[in-house]
Protein backbone atom coordinates (compact mmCIF):
# COMPACT_ATOMS: atom_id res chain seq x y z
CA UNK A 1 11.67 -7.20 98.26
CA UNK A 2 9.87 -10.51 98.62
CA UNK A 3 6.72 -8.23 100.45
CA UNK A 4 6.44 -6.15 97.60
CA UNK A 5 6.61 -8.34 94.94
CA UNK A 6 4.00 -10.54 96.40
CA UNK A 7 1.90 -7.42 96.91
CA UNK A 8 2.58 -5.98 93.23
CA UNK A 9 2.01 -9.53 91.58
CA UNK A 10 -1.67 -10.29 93.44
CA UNK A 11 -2.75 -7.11 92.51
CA UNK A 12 -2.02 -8.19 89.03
CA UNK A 13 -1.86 -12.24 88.26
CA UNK A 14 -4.13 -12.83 91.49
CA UNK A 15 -4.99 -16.32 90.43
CA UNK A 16 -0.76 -17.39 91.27
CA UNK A 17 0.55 -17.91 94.09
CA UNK A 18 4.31 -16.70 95.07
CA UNK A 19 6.85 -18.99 96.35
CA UNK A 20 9.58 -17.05 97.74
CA UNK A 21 12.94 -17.55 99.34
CA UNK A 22 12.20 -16.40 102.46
CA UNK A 23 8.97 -18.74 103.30
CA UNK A 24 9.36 -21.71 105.78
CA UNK A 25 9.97 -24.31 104.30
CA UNK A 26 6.54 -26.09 105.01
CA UNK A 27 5.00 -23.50 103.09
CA UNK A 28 6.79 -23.99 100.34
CA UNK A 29 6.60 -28.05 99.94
CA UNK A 30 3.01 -27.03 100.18
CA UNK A 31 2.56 -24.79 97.24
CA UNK A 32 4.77 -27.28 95.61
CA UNK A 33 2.44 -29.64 95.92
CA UNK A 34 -0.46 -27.37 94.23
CA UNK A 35 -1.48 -29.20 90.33
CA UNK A 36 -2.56 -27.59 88.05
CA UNK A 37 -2.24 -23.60 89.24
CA UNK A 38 0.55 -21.30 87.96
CA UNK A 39 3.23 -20.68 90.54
CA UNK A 40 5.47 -17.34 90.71
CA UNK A 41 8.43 -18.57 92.15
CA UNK A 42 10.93 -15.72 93.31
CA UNK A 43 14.30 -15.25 94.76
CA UNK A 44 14.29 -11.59 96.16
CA UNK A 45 18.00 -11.34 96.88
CA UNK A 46 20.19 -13.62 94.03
CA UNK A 47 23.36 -13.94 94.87
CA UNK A 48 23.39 -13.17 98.71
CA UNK A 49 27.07 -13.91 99.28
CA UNK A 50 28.10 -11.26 96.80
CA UNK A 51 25.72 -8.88 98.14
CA UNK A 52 26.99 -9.25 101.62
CA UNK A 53 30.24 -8.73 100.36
CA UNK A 54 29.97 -5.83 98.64
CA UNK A 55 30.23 -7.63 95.08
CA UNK A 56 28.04 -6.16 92.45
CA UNK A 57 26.88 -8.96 90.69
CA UNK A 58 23.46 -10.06 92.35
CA UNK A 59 19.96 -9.77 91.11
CA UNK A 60 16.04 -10.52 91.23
CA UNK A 61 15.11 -13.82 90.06
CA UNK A 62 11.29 -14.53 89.05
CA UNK A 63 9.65 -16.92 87.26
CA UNK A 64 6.32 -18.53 86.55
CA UNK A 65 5.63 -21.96 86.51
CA UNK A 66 2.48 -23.88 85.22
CA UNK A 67 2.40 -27.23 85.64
CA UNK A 68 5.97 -27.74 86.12
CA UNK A 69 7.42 -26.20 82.87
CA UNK A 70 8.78 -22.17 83.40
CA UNK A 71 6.73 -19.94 80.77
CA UNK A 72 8.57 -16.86 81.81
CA UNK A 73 11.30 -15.43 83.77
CA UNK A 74 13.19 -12.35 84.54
CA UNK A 75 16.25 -11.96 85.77
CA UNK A 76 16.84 -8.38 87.04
């Protein structure tokens, strides 16, 4: 999901970066650290416990970020 979504928002927004989940975590305290640049930041798999369990209630959670304040998200 993460792949994709990366993929899917360059193609479209290619000027923000993705912060996502599944990075190490040295990649994300550096795109963290960006000023001044929008930031999508993702979690591909909301509510893994519930997943993994067989629990309906997960989701998609995206947002973007410019300089530190969220001026959209999604929850899906």
């Amino acid at each position: 999901m993460q792949k994709r979504l990366q993929v899917e928002l360059a193609a479209r927004w290619p000027a923000f970066a993705l912060l996502g989940e599944e990075m190490t975590a040295a990649e994300q305290v550096h795109l963290l650290s960006m000023q001044g640049q929008g930031l999508w930041c993702l979690d591909p798999l909301d509510g893994t416990s519930n997943f993994a369990a067989g629990i309906p209630f997960f989701a998609v959670s995206l947002a973007l970020i410019v300089d530190g304040a969220a001026q959209v998200a999604v929850v899906y």
